[in-house]
PDB file of N, CA and C in Angstrom:
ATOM      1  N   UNK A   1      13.533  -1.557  14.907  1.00  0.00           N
ATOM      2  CA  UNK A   1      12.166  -1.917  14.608  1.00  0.00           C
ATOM      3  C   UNK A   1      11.271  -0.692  14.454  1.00  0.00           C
ATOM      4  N   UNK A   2      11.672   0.255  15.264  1.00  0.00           N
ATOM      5  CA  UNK A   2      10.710   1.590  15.532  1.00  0.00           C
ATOM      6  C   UNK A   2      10.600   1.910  13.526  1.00  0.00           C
ATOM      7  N   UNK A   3      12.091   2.289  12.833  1.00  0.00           N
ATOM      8  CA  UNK A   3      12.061   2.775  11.523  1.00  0.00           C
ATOM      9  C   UNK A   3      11.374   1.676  10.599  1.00  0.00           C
ATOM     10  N   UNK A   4      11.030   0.306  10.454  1.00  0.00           N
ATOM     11  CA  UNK A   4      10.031  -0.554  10.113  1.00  0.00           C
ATOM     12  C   UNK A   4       8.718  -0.161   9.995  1.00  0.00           C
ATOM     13  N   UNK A   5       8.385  -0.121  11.315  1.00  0.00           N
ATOM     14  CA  UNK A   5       7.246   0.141  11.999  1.00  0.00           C
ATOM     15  C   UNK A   5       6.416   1.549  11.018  1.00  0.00           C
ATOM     16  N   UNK A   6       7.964   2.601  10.945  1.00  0.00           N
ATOM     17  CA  UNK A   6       6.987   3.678  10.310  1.00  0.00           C
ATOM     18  C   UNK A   6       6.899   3.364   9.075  1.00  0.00           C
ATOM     19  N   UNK A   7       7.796   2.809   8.365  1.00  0.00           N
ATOM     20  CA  UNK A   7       7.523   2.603   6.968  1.00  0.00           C
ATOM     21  C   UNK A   7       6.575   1.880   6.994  1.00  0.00           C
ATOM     22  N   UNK A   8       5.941   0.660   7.411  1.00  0.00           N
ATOM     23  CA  UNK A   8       4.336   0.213   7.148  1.00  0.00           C
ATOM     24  C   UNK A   8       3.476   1.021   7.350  1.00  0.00           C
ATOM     25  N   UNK A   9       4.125   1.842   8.601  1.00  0.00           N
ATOM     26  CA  UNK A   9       2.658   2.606   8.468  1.00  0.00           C
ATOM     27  C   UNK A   9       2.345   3.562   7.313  1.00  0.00           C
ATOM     28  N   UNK A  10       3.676   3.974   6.709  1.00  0.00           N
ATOM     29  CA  UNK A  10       3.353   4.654   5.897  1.00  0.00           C
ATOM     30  C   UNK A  10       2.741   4.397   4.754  1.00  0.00           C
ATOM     31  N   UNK A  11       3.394   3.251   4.396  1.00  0.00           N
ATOM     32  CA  UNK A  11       3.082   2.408   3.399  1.00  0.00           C
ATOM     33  C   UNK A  11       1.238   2.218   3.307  1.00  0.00           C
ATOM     34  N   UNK A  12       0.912   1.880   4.717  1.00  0.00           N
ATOM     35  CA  UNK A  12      -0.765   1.684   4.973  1.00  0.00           C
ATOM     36  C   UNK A  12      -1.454   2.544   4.630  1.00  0.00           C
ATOM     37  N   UNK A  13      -1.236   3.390   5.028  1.00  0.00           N
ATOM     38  CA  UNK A  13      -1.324   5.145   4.429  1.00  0.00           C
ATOM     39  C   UNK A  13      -1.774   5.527   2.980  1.00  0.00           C
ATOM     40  N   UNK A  14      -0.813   4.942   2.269  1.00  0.00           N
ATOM     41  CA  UNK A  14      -0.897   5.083   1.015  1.00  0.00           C
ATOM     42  C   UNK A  14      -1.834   4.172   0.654  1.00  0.00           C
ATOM     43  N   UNK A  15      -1.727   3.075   0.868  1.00  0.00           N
ATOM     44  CA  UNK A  15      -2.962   1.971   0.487  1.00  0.00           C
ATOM     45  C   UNK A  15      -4.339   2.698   0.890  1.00  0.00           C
ATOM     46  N   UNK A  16      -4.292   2.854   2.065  1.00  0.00           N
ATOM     47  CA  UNK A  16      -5.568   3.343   2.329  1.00  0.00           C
ATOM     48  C   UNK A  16      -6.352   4.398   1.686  1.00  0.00           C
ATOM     49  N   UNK A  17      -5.018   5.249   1.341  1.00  0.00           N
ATOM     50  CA  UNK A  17      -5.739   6.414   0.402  1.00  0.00           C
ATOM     51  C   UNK A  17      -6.067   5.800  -1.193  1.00  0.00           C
ATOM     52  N   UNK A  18      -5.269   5.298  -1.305  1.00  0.00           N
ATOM     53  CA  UNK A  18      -5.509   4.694  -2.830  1.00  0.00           C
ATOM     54  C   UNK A  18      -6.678   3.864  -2.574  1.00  0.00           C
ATOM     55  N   UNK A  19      -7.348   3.194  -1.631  1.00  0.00           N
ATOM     56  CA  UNK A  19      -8.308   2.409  -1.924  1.00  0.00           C
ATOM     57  C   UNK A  19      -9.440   3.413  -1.915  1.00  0.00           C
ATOM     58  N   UNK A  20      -9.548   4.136  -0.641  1.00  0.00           N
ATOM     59  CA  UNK A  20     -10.481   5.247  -1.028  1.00  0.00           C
ATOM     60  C   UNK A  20     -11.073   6.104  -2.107  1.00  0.00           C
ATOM     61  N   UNK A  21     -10.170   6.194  -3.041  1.00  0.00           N
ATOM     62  CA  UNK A  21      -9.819   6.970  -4.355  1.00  0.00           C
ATOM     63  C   UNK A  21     -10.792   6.067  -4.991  1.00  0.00           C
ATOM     64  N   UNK A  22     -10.519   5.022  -5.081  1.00  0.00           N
ATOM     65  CA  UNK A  22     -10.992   3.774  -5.785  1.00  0.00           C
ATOM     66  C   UNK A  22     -12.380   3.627  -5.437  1.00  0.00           C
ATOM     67  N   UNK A  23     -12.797   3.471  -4.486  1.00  0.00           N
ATOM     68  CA  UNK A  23     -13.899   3.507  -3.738  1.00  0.00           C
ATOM     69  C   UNK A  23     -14.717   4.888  -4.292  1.00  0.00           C
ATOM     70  N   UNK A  24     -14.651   5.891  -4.151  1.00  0.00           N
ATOM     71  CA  UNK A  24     -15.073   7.173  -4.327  1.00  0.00           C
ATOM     72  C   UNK A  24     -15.285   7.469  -5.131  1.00  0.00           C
ATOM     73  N   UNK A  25     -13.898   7.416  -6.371  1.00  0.00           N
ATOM     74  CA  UNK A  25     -13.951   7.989  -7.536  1.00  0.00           C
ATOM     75  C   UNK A  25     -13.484   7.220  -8.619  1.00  0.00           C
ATOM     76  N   UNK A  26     -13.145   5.487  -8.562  1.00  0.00           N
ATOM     77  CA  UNK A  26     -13.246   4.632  -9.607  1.00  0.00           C
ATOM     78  C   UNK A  26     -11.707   5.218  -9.920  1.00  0.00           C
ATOM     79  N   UNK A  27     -10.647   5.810  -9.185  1.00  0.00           N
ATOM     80  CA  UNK A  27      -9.666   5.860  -9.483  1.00  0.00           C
ATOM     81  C   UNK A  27      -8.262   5.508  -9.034  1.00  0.00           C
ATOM     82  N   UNK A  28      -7.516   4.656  -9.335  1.00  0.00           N
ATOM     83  CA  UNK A  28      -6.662   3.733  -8.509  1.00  0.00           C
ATOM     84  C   UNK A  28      -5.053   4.643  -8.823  1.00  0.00           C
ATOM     85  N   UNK A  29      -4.833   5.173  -7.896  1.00  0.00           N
ATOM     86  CA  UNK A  29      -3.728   5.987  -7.777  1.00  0.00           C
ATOM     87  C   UNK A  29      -2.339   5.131  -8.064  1.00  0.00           C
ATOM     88  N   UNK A  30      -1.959   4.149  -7.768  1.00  0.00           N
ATOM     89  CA  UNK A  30      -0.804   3.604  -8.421  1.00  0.00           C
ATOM     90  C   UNK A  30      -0.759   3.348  -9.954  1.00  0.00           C
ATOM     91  N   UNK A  31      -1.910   2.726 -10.355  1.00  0.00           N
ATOM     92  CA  UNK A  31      -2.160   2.337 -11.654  1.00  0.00           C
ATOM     93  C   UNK A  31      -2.160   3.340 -12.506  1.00  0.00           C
ATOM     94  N   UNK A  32      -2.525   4.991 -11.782  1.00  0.00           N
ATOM     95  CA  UNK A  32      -2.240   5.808 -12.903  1.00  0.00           C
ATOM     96  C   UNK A  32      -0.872   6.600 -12.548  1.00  0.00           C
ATOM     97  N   UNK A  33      -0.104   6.629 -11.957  1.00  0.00           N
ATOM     98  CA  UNK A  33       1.112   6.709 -11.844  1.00  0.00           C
ATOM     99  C   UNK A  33       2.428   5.903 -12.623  1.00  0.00           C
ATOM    100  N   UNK A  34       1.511   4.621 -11.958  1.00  0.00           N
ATOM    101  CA  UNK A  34       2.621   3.829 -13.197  1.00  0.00           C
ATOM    102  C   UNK A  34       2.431   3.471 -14.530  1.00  0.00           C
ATOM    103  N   UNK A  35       1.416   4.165 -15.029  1.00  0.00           N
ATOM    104  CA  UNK A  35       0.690   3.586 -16.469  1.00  0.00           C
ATOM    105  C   UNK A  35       0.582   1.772 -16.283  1.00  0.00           C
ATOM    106  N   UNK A  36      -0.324   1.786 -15.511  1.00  0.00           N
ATOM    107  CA  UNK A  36      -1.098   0.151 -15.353  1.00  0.00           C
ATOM    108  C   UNK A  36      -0.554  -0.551 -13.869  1.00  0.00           C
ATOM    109  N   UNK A  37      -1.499  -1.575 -14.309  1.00  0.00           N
ATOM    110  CA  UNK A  37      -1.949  -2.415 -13.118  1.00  0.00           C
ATOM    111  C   UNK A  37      -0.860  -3.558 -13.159  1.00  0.00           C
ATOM    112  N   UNK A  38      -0.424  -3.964 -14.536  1.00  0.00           N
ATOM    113  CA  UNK A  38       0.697  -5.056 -14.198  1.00  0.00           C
ATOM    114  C   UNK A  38       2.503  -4.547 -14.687  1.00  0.00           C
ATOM    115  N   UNK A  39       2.388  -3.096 -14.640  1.00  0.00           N
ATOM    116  CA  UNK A  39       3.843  -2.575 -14.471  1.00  0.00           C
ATOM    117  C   UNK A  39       4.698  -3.416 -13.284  1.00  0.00           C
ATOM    118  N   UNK A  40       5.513  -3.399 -13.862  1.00  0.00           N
ATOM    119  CA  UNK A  40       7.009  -4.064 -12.327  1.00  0.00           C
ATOM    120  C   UNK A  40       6.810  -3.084 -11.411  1.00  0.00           C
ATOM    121  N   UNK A  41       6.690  -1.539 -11.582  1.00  0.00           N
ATOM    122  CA  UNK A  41       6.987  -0.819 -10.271  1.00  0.00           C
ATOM    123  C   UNK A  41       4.969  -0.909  -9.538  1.00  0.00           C
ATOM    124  N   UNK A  42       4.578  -0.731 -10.001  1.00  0.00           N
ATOM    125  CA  UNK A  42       3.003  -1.145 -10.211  1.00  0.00           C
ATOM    126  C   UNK A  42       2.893  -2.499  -9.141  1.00  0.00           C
ATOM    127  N   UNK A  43       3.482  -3.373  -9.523  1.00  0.00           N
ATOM    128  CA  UNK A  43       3.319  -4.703  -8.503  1.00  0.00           C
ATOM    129  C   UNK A  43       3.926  -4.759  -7.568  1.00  0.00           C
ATOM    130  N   UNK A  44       5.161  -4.163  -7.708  1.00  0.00           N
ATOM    131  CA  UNK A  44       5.990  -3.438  -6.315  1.00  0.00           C
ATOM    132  C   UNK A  44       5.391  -2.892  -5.194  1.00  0.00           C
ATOM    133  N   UNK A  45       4.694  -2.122  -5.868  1.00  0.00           N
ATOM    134  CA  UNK A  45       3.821  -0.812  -4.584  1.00  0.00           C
ATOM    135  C   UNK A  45       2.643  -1.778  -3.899  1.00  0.00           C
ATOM    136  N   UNK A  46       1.957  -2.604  -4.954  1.00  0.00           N
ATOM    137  CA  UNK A  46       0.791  -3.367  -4.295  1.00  0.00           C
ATOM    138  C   UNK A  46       1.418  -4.417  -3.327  1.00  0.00           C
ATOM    139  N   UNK A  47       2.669  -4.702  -3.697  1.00  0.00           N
ATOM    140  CA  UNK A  47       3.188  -6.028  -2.872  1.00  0.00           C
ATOM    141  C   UNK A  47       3.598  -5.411  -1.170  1.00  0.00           C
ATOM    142  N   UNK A  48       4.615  -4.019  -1.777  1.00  0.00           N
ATOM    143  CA  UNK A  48       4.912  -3.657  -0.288  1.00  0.00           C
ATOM    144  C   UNK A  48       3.995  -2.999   0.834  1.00  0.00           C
ATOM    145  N   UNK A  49       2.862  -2.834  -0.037  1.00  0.00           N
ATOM    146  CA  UNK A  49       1.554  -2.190   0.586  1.00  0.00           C
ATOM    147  C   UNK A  49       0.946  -3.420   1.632  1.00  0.00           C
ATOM    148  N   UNK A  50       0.761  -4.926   0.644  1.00  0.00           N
ATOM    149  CA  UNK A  50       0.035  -5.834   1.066  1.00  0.00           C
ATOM    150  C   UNK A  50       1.124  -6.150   2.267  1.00  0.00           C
ATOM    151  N   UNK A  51       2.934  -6.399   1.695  1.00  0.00           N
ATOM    152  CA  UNK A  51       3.317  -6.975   3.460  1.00  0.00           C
ATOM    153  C   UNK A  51       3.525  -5.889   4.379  1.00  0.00           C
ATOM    154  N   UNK A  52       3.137  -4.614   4.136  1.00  0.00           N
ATOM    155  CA  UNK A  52       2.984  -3.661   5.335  1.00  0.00           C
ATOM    156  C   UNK A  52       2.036  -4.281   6.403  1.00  0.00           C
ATOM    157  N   UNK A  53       0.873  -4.418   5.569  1.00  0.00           N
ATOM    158  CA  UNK A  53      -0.282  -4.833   6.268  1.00  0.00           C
ATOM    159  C   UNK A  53       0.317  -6.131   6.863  1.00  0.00           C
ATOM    160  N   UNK A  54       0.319  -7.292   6.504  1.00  0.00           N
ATOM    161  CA  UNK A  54       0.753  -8.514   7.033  1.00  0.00           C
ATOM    162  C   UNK A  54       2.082  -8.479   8.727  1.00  0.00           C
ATOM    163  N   UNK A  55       2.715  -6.850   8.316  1.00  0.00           N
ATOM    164  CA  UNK A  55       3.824  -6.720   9.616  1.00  0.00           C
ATOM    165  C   UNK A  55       2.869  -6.179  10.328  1.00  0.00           C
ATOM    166  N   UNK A  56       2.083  -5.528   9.954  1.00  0.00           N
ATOM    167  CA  UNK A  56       1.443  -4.934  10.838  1.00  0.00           C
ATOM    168  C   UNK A  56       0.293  -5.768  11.546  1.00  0.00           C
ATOM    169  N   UNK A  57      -0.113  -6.578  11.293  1.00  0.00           N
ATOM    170  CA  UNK A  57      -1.109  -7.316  11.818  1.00  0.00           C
ATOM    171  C   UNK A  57      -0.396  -8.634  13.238  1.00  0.00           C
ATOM    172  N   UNK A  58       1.007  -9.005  12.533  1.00  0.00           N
ATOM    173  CA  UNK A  58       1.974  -9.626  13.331  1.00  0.00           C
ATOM    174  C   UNK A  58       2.388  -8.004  14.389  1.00  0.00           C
ATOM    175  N   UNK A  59       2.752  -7.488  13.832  1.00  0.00           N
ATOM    176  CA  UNK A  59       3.179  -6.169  15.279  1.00  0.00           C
ATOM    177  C   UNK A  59       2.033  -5.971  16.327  1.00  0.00           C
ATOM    178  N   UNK A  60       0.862  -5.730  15.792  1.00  0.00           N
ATOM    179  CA  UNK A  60      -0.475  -5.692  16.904  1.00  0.00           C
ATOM    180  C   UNK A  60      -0.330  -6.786  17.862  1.00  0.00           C
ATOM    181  N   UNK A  61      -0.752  -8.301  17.179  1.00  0.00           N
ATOM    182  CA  UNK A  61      -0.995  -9.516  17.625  1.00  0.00           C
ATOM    183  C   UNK A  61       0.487  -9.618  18.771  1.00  0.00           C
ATOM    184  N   UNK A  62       1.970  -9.461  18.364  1.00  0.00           N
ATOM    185  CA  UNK A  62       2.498  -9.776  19.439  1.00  0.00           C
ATOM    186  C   UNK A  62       3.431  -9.212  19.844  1.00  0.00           C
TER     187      UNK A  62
END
């Protein structure tokens, strides 16, 4: 569980910075990596970003 654990966090990490980016400077760091917002690897990153968050909210809670 411990090696889980870091990959969300890492994963959070990245979200977090990418939202900031976004926030700041109107620039969304996956989307220009993957050339767009509805690329396969593009929906990948947003998906494993979003259930990082979701383990992580279940890991706090119990």
């Amino acid at each position: 569980m411990k090696i889980l654990t870091s990959i969300a966090s890492i994963l959070l990490i990245i979200g977090a910075i990418n939202w900031g980016l976004v926030g700041l400077f109107n620039l969304d760091l996956v989307e220009a990596v993957f050339r767009g917002r509805d690329t396969a690897a593009a929906r990948i990153i947003y998906s494993l970003v979003g259930l990082a968050g979701v383990y992580t909210i279940l890991y706090l809670l119990f």
